[in-house]
C-alpha atoms as a PDB file:
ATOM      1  CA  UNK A   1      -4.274  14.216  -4.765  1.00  0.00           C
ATOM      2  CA  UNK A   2      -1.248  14.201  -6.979  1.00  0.00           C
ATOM      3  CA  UNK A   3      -2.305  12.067 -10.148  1.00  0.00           C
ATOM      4  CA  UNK A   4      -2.317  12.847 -13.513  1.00  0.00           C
ATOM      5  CA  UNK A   5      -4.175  11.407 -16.494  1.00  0.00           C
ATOM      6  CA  UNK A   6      -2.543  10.869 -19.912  1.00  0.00           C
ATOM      7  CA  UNK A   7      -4.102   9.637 -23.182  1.00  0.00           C
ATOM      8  CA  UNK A   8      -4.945   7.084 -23.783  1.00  0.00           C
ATOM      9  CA  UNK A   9      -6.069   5.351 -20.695  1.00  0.00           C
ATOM     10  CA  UNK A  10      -2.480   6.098 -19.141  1.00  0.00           C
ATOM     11  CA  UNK A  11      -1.964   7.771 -14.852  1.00  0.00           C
ATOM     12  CA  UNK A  12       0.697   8.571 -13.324  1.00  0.00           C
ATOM     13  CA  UNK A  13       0.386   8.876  -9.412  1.00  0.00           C
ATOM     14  CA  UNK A  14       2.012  10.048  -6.272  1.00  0.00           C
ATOM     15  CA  UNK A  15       1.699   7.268  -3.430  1.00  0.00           C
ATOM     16  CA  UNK A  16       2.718   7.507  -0.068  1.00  0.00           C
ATOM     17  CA  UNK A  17       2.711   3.945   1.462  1.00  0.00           C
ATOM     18  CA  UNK A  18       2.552   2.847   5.191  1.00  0.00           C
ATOM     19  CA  UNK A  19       4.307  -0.521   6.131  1.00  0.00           C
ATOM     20  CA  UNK A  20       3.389  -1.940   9.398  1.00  0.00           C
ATOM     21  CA  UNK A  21       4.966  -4.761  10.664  1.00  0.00           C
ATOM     22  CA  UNK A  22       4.110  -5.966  14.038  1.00  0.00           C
ATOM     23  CA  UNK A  23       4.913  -9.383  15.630  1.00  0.00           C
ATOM     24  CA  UNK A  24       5.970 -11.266  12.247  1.00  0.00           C
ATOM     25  CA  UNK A  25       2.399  -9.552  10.794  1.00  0.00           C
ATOM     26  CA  UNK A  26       2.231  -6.838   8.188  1.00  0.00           C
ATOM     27  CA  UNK A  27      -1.273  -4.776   8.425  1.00  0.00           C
ATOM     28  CA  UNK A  28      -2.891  -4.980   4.952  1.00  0.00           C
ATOM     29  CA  UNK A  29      -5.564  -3.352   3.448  1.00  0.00           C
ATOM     30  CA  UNK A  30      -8.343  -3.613   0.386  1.00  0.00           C
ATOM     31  CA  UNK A  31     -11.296  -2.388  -1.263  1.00  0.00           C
ATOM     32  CA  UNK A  32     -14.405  -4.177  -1.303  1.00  0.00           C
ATOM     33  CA  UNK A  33     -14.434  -4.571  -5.187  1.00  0.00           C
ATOM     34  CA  UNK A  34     -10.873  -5.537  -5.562  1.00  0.00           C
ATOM     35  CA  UNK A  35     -10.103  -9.164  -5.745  1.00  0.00           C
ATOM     36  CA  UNK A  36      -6.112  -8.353  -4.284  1.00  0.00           C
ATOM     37  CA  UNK A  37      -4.597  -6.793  -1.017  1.00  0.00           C
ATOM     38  CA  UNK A  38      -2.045  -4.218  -1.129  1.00  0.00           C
ATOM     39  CA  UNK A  39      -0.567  -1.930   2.290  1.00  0.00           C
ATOM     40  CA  UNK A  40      -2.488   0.810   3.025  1.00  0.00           C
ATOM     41  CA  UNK A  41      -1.659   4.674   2.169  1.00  0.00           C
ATOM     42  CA  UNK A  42      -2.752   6.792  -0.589  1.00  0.00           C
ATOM     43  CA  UNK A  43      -1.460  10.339  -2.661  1.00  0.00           C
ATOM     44  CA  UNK A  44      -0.145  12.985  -1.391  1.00  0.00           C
ATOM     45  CA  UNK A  45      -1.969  15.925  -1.793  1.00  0.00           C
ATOM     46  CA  UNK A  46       0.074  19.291  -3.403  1.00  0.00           C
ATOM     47  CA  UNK A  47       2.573  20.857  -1.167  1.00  0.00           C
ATOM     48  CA  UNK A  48       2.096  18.030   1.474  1.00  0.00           C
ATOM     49  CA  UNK A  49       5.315  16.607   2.705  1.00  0.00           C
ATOM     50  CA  UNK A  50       5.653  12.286   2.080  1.00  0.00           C
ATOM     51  CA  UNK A  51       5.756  12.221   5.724  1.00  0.00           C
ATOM     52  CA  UNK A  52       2.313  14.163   6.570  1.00  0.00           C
ATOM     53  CA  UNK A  53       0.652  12.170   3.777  1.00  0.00           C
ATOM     54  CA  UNK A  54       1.492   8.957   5.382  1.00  0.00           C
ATOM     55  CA  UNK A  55       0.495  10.014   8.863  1.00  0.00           C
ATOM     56  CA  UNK A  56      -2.767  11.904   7.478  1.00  0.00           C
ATOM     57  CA  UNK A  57      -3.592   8.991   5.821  1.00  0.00           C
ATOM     58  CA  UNK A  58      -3.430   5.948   8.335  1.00  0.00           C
ATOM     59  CA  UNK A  59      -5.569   8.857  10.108  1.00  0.00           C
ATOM     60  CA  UNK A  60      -8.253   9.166   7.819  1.00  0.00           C
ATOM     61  CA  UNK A  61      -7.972   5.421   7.246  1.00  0.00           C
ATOM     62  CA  UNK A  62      -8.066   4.035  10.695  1.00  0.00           C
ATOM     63  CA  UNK A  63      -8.044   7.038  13.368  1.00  0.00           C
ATOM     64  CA  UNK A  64      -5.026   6.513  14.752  1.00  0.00           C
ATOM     65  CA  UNK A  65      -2.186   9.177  14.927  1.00  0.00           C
ATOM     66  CA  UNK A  66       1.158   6.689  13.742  1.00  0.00           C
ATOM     67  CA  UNK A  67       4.703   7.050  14.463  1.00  0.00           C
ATOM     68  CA  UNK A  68       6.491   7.591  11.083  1.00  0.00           C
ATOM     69  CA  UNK A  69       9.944   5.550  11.338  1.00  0.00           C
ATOM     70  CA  UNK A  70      12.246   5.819   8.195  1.00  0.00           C
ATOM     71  CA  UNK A  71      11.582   5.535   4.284  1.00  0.00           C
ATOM     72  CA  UNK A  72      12.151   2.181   3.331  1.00  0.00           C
ATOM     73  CA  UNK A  73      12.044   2.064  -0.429  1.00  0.00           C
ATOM     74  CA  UNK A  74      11.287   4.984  -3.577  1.00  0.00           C
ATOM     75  CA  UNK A  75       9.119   2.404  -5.484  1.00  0.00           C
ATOM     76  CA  UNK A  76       8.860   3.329  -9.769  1.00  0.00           C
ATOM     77  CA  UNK A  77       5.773   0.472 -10.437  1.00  0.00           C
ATOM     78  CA  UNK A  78       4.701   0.428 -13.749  1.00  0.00           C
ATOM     79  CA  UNK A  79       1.175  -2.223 -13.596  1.00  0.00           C
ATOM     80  CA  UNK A  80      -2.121  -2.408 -14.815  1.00  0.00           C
ATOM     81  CA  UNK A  81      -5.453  -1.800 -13.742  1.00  0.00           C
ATOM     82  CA  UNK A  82      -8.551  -2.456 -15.273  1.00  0.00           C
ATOM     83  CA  UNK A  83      -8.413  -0.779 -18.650  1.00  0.00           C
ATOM     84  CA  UNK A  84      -5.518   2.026 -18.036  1.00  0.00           C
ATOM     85  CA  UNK A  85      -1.853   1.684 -17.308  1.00  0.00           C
ATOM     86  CA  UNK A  86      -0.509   2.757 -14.637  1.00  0.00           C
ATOM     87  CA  UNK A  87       2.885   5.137 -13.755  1.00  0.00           C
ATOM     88  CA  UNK A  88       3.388   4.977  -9.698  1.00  0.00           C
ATOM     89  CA  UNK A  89       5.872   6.778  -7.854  1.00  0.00           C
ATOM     90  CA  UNK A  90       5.848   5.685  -4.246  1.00  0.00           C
ATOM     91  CA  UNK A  91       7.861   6.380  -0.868  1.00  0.00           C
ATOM     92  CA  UNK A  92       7.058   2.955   1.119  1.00  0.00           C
ATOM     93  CA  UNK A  93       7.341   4.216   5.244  1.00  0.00           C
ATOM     94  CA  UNK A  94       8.013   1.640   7.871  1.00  0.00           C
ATOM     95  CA  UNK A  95       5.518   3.139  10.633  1.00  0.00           C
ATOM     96  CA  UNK A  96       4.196   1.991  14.048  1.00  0.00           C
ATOM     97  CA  UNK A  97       0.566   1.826  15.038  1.00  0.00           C
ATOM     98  CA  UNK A  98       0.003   3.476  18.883  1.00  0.00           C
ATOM     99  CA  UNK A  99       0.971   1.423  21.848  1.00  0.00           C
ATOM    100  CA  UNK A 100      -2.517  -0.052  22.937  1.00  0.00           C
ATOM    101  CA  UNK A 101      -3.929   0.778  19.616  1.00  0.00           C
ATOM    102  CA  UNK A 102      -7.194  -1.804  19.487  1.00  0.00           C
ATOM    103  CA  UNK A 103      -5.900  -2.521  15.500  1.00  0.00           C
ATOM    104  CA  UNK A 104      -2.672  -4.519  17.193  1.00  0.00           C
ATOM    105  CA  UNK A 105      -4.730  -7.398  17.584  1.00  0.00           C
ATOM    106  CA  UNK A 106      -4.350  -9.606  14.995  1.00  0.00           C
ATOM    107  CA  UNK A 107      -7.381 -12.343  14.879  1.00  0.00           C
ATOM    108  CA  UNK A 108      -9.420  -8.951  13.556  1.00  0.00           C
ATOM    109  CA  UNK A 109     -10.861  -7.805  10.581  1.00  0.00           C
ATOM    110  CA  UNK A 110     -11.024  -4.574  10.800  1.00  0.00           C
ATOM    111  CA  UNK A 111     -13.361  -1.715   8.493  1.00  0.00           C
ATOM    112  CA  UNK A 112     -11.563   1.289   7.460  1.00  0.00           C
ATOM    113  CA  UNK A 113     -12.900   4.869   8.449  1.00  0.00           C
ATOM    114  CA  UNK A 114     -12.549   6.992   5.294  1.00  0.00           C
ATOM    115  CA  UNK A 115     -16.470   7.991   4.587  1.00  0.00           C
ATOM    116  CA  UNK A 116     -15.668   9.215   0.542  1.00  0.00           C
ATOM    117  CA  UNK A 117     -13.867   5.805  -0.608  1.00  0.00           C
ATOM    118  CA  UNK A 118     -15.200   2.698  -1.473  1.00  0.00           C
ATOM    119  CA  UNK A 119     -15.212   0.659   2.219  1.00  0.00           C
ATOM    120  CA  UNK A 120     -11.675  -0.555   3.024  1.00  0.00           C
ATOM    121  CA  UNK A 121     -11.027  -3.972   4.853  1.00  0.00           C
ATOM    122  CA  UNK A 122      -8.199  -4.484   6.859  1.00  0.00           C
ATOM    123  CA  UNK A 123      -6.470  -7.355   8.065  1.00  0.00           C
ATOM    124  CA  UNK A 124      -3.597  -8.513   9.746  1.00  0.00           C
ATOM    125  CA  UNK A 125      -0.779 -11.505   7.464  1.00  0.00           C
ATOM    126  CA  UNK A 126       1.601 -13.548   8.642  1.00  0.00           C
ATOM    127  CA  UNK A 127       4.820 -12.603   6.961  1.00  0.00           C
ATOM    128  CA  UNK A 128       5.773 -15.838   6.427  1.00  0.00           C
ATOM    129  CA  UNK A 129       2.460 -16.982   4.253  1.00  0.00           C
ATOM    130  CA  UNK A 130       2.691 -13.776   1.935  1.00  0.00           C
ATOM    131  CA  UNK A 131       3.049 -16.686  -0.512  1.00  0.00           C
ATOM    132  CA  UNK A 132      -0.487 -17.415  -0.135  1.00  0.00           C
ATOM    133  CA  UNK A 133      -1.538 -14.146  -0.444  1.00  0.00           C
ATOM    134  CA  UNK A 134      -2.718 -12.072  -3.714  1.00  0.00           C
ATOM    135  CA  UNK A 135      -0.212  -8.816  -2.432  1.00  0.00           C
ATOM    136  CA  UNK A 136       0.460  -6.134  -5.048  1.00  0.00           C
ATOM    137  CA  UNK A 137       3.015  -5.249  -6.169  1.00  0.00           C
ATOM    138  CA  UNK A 138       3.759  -8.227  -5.986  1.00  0.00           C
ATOM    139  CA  UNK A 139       8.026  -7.367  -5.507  1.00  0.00           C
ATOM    140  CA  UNK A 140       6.640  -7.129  -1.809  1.00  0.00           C
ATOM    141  CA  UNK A 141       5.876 -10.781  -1.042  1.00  0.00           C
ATOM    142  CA  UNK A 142       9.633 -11.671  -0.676  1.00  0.00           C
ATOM    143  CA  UNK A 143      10.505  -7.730   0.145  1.00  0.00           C
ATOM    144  CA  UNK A 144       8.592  -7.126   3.417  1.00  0.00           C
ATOM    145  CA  UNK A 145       9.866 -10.768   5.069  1.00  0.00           C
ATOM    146  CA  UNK A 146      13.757  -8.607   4.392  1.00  0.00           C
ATOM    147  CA  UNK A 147      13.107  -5.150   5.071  1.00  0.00           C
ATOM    148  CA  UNK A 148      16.209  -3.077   3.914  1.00  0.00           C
ATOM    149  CA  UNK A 149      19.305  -1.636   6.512  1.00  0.00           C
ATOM    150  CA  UNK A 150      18.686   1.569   4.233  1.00  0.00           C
ATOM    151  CA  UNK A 151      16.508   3.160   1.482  1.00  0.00           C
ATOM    152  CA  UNK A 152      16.497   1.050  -1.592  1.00  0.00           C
ATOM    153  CA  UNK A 153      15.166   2.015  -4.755  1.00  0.00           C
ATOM    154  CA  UNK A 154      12.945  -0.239  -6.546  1.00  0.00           C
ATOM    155  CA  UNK A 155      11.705  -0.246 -10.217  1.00  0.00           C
ATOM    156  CA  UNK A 156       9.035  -2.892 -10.279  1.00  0.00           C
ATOM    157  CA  UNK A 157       6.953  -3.883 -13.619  1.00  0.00           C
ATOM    158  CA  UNK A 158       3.779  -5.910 -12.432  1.00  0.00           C
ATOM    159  CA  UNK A 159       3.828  -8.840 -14.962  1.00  0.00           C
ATOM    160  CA  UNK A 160      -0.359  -9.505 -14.052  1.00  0.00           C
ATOM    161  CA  UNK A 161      -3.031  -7.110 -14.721  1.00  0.00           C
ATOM    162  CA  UNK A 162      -4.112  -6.659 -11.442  1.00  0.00           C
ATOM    163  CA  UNK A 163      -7.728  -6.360 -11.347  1.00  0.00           C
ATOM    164  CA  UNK A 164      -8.157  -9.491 -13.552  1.00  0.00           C
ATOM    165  CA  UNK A 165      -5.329 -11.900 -12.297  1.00  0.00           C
ATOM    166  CA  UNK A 166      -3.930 -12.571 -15.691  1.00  0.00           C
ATOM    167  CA  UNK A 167      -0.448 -11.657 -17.446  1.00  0.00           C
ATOM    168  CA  UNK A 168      -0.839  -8.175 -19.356  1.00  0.00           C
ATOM    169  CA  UNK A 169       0.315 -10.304 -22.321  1.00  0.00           C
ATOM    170  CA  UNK A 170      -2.670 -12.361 -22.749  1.00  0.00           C
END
């Protein structure tokens, strides 16, 4: 996994990011000890192309074999997380789930596969009551209801520290 540590208490890390949209639904994903959602993914590992990272991930993640569309934003987010701060480059792919794939149905809740990680919840959102979800980054509450014609870049400074739900400056 690309990620590097820095002193003191300072990553920066590689994230490949798969956006599924399906229906006016985005597929979201989180940890059983985080208190947040975010869209599922994870790093690339060295000399692995963004593309194979997203598609070896959802596999790992869910068992399913997606259908890699287009990039839709190269995300610089800049956030914290419990007691380090955080450097993240991203490449954000709009994907597809298989046709028939039993995770289209979106009354689920659905466990994620990967043995070595801390269990992973997923669940399906209404686009239009991102409002009313905790989503990080949080630039994608209003960004996945408007997904872009073309790649955008995005530079994106969480203003909350994630794990504890208050503003970094407090």
């Amino acid at each position: 996994m690309i990620s590097l540590d820095f002193e003191p208490g300072r990553r920066f890390s590689y994230r490949i990011v798969a956006v599924c949209i399906d229906d006016g639904y985005v597929l979201l994903h989180r940890a059983d000890y985080e208190n947040f959602w975010s869209l599922p993914g994870g790093r690339a590992e060295i000399l692995e192309s963004s593309r194979t990272t997203v598609v070896r991930e959802m596999q790992e993640e869910l068992g399913v074999t997606v259908c890699v569309r287009r990039v839709l934003w190269v995300v610089e987010n800049f956030f914290k997380f419990e007691t380090r701060q955080f450097h993240e480059l991203g490449l954000y792919y709009l994907i597809d789930l298989p046709v028939g794939s039993s995770y289209l149905n979106k009354t689920e809740i659905y466990t994620g596969l990967e043995a070595d990680v801390a269990p992973l919840t997923f669940k399906w959102f209404p686009l239009e009551h991102l409002d009313d979800v905790k989503l990080v980054p949080t630039f994608l509450t209003s960004a996945l209801r408007r997904l872009p014609a073309a790649m955008e870049h995005v530079v994106h400074e969480e203003p909350l520290d994630i794990q504890a739900g208050r503003r970094v400056s407090e």
